[in-house]
C-alpha atoms as a PDB file:
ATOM      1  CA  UNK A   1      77.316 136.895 199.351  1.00  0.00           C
ATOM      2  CA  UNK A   2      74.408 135.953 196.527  1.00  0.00           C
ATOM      3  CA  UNK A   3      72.395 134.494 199.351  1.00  0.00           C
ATOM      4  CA  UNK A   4      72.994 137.800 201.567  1.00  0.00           C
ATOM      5  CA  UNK A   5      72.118 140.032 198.632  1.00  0.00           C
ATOM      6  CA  UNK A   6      68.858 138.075 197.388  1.00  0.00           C
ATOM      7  CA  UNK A   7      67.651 138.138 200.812  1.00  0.00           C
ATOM      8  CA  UNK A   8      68.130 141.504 200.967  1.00  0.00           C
ATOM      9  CA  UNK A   9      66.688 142.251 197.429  1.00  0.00           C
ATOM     10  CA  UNK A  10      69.395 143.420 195.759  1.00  0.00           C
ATOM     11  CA  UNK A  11      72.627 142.177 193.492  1.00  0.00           C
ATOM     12  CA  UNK A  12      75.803 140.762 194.519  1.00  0.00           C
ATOM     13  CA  UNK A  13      77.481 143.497 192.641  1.00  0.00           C
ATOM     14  CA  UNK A  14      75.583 146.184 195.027  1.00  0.00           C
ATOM     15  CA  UNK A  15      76.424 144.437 198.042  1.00  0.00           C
ATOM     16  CA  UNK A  16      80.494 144.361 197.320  1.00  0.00           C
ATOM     17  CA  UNK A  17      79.772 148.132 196.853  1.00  0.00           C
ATOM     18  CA  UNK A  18      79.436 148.399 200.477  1.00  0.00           C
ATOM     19  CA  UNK A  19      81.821 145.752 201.321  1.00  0.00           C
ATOM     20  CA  UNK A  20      84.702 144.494 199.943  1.00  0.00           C
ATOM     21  CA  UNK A  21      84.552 140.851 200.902  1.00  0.00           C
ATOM     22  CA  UNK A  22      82.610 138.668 202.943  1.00  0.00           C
ATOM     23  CA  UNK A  23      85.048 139.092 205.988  1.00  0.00           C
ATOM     24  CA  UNK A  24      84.338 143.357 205.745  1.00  0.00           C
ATOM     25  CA  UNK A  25      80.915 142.586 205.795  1.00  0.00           C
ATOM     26  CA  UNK A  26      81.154 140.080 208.635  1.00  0.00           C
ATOM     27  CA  UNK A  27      83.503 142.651 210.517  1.00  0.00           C
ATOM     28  CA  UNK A  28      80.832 145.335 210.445  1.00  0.00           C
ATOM     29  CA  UNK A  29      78.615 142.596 211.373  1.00  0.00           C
ATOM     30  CA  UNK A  30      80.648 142.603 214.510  1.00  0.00           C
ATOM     31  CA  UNK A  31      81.197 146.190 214.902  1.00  0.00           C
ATOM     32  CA  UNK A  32      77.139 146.603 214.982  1.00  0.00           C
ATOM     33  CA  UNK A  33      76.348 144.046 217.302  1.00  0.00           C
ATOM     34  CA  UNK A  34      79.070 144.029 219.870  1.00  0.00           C
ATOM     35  CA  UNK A  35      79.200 147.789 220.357  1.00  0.00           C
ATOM     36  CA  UNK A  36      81.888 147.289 222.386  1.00  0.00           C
ATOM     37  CA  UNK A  37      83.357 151.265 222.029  1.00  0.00           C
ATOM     38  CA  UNK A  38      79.749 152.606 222.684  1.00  0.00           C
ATOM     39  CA  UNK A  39      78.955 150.009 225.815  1.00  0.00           C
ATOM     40  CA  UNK A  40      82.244 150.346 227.544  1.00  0.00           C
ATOM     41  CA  UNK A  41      83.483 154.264 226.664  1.00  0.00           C
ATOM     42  CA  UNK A  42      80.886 155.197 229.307  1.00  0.00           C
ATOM     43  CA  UNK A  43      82.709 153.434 232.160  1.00  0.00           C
ATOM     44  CA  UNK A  44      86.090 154.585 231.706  1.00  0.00           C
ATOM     45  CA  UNK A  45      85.528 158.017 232.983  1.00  0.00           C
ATOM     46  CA  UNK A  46      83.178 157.018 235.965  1.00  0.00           C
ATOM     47  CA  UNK A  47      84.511 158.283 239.272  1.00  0.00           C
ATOM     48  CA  UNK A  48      88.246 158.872 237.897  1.00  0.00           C
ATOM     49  CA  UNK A  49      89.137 160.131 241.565  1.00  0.00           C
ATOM     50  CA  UNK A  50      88.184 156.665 243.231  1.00  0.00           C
ATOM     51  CA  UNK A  51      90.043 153.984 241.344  1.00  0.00           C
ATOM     52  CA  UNK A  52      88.378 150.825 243.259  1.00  0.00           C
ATOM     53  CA  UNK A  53      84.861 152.373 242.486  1.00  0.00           C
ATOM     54  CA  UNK A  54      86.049 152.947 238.552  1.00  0.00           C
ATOM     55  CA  UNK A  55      87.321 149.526 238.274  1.00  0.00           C
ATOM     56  CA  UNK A  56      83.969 147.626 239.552  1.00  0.00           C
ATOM     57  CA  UNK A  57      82.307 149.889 237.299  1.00  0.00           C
ATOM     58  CA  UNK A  58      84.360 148.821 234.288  1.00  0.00           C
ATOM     59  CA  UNK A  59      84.714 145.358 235.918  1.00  0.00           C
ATOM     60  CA  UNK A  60      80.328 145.452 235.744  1.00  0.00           C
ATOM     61  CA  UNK A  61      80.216 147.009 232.329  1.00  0.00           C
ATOM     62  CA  UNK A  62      82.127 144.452 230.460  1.00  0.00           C
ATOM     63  CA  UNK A  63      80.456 141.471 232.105  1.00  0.00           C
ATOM     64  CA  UNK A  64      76.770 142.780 230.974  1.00  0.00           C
ATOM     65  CA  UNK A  65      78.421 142.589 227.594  1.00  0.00           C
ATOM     66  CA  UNK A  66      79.911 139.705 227.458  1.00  0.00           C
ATOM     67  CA  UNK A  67      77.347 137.589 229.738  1.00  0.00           C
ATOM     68  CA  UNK A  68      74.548 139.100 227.496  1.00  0.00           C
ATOM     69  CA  UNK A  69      72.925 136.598 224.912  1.00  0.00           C
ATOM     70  CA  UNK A  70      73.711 138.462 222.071  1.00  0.00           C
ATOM     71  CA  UNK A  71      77.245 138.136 222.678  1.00  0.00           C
ATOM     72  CA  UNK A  72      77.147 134.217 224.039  1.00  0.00           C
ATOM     73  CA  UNK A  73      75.220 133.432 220.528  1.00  0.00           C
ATOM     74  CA  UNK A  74      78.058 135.570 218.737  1.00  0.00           C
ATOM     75  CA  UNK A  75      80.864 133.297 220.310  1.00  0.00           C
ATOM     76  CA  UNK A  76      79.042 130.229 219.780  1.00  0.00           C
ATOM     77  CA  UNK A  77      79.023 131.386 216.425  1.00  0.00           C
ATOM     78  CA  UNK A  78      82.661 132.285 216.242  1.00  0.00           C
ATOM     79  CA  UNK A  79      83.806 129.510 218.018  1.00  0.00           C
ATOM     80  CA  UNK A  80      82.011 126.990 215.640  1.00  0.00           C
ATOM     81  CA  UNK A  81      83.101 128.710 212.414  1.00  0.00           C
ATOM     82  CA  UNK A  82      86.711 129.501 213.620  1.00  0.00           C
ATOM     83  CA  UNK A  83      88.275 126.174 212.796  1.00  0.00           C
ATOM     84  CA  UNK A  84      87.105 126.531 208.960  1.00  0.00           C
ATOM     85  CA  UNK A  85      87.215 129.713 208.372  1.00  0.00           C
ATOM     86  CA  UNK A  86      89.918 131.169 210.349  1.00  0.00           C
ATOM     87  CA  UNK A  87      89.061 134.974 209.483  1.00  0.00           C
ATOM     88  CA  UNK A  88      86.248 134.644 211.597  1.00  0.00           C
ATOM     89  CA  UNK A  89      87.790 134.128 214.885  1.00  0.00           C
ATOM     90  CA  UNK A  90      90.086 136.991 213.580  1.00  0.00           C
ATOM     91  CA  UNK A  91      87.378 139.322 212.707  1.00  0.00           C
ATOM     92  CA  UNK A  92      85.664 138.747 216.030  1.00  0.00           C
ATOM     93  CA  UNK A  93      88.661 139.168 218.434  1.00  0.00           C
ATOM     94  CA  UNK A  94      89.928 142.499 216.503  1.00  0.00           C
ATOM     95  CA  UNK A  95      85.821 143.911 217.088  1.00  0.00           C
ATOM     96  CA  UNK A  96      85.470 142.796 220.615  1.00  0.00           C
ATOM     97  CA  UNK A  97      87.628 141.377 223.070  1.00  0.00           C
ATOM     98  CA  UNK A  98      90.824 144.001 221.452  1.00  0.00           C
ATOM     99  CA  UNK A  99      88.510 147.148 221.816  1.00  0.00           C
ATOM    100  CA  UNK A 100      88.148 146.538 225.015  1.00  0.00           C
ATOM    101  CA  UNK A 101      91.427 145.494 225.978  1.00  0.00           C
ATOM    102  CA  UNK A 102      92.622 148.477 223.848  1.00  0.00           C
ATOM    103  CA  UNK A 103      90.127 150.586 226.002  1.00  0.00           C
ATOM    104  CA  UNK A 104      90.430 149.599 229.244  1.00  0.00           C
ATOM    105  CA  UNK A 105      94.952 149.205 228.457  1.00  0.00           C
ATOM    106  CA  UNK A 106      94.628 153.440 228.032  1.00  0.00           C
ATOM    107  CA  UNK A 107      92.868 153.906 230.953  1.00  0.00           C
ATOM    108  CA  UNK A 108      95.159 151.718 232.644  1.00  0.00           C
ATOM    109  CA  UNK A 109      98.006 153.851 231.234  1.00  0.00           C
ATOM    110  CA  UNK A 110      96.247 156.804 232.511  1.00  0.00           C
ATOM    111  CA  UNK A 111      95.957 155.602 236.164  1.00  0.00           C
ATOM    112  CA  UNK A 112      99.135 154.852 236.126  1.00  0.00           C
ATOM    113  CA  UNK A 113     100.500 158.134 235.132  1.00  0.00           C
ATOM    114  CA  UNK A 114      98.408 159.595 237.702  1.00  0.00           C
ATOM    115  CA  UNK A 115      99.689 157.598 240.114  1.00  0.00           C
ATOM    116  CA  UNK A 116      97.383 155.571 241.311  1.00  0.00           C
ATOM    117  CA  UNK A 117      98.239 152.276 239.744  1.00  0.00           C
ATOM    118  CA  UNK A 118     101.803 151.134 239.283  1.00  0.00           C
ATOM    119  CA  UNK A 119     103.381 151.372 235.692  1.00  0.00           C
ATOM    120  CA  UNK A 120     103.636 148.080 233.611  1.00  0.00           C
ATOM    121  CA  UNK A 121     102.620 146.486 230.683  1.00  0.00           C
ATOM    122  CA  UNK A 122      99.162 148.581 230.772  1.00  0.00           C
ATOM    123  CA  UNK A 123      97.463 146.095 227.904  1.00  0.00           C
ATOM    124  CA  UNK A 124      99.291 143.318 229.868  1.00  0.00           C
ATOM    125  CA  UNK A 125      97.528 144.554 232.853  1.00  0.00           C
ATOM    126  CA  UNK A 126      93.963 145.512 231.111  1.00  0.00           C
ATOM    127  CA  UNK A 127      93.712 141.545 230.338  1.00  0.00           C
ATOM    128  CA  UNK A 128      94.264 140.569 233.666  1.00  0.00           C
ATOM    129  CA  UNK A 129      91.774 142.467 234.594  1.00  0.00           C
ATOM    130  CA  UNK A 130      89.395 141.729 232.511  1.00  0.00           C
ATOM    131  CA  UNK A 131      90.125 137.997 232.897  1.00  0.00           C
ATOM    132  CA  UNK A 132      90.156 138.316 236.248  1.00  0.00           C
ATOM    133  CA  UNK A 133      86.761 139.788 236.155  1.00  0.00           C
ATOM    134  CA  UNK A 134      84.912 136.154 234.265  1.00  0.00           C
ATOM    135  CA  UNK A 135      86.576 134.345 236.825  1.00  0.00           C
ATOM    136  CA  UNK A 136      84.533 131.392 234.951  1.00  0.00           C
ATOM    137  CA  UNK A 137      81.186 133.116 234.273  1.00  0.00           C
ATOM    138  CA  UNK A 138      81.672 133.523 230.470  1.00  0.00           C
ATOM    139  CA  UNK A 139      82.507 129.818 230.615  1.00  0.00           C
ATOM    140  CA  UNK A 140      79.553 128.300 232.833  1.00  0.00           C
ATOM    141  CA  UNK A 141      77.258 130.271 229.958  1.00  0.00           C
ATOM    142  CA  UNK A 142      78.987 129.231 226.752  1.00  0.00           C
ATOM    143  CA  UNK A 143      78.988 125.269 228.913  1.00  0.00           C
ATOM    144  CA  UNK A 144      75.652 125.591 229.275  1.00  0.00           C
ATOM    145  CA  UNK A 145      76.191 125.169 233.030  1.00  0.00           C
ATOM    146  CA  UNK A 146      72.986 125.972 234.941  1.00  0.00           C
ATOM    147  CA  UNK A 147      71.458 129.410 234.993  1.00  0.00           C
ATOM    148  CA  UNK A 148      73.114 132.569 233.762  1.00  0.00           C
ATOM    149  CA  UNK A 149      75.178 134.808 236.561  1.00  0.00           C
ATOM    150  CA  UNK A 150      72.952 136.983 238.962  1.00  0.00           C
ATOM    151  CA  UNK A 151      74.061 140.177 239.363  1.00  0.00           C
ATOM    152  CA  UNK A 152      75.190 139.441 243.131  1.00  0.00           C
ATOM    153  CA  UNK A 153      77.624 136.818 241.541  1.00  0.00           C
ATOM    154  CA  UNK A 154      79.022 139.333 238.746  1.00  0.00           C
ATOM    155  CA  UNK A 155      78.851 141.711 241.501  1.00  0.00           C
ATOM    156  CA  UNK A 156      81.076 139.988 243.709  1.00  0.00           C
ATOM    157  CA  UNK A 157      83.571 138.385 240.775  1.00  0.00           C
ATOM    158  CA  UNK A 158      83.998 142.338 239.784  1.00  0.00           C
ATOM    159  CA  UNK A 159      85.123 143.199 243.593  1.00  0.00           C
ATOM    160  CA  UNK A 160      87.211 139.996 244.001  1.00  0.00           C
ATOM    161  CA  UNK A 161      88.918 141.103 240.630  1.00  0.00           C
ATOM    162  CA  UNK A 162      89.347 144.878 241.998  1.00  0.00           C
ATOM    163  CA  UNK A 163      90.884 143.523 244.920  1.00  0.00           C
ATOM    164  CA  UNK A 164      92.954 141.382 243.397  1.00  0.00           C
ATOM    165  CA  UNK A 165      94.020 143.757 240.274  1.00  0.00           C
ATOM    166  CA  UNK A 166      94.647 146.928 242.867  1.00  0.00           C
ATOM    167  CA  UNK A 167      97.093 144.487 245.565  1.00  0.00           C
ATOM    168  CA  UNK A 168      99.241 143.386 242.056  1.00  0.00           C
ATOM    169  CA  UNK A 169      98.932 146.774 240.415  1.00  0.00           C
ATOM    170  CA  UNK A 170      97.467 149.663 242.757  1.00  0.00           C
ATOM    171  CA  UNK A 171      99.955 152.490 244.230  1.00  0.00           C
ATOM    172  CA  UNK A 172     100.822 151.982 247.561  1.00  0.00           C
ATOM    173  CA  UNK A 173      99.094 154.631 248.401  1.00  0.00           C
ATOM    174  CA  UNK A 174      95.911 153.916 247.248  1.00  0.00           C
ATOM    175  CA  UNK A 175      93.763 151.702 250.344  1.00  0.00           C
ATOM    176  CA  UNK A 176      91.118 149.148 249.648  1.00  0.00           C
ATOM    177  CA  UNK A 177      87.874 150.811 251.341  1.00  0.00           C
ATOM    178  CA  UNK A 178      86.484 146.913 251.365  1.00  0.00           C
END
């Protein structure tokens, strides 16, 4: 925290005005840069009537965020400081990866009360999904594993993980257009 505050010009005493500890000020941290509520909110109310087209949309969304470089240097990050400082890995998952599990576990619930998904563990099924949707992408960039993802191949991990997510979860009902 001195190192924080003399780089920013001010006293350490100032700083834990705004913060309480180093682990609030490394949760805002996280709350600035992943964004996570402002980047995904957008994509859970695209084309509610056509659930295969509002899952790739989700599915897309939350791969530009996570494949992004700004999030693979935040994991790095996290990962490397986790084992130490366990707070960190704590602070990260409750600012990223739960927000959007959170998020995308309501809209679940909401799908399924409309019918058009079938009802279950809805934050069970919002990880699958999302899981579903890295299918290994998120770990070929934190490996270091040749070039980033094109959008073709997030593209086509999104609609392998629709079609996968809506023949475990999707109503009857509801068709596959692909």
């Amino acid at each position: 925290m001195s190192s924080i505050a003399a780089r920013l010009g001010g006293s350490k005493g100032t700083l834990y005005n705004y913060f309480s500890s180093k682990e609030a000020l490394f949760s805002a941290f996280l709350q600035e840069q992943l964004g996570v509520e402002e980047r995904l909110s957008l994509s859970f109310g695209f084309c509610a009537d056509d659930i295969e087209l509002a899952l790739q949309e989700i599915g897309c969304r939350f791969l530009d965020l996570i494949l992004s470089e700004r999030a693979e240097t935040i994991t790095r990050l996290v990962i490397a400081e986790s084992k130490r400082f366990p707070w960190v890995g704590q602070a990260f998952y409750e600012n990223g990866p739960l927000q959007g599990v959170q998020m995308m576990a309501r809209w679940v619930e909401a799908q399924a009360k409309s019918g058009r998904l079938r009802k279950g563990d809805a934050e069970q099924q919002a990880m699958i999904f999302l899981e579903l949707c890295k299918s290994g992408l998120q770990q070929r960039i934190l490996l270091n594993l040749g070039a980033r993802p094109t959008p073709a191949e997030t593209a086509k991990s999104v609609a392998e993980a629709t079609r996968v997510f809506l023949a475990a979860y999707g109503d009857q009902a509801v068709q596959l257009k692909s």
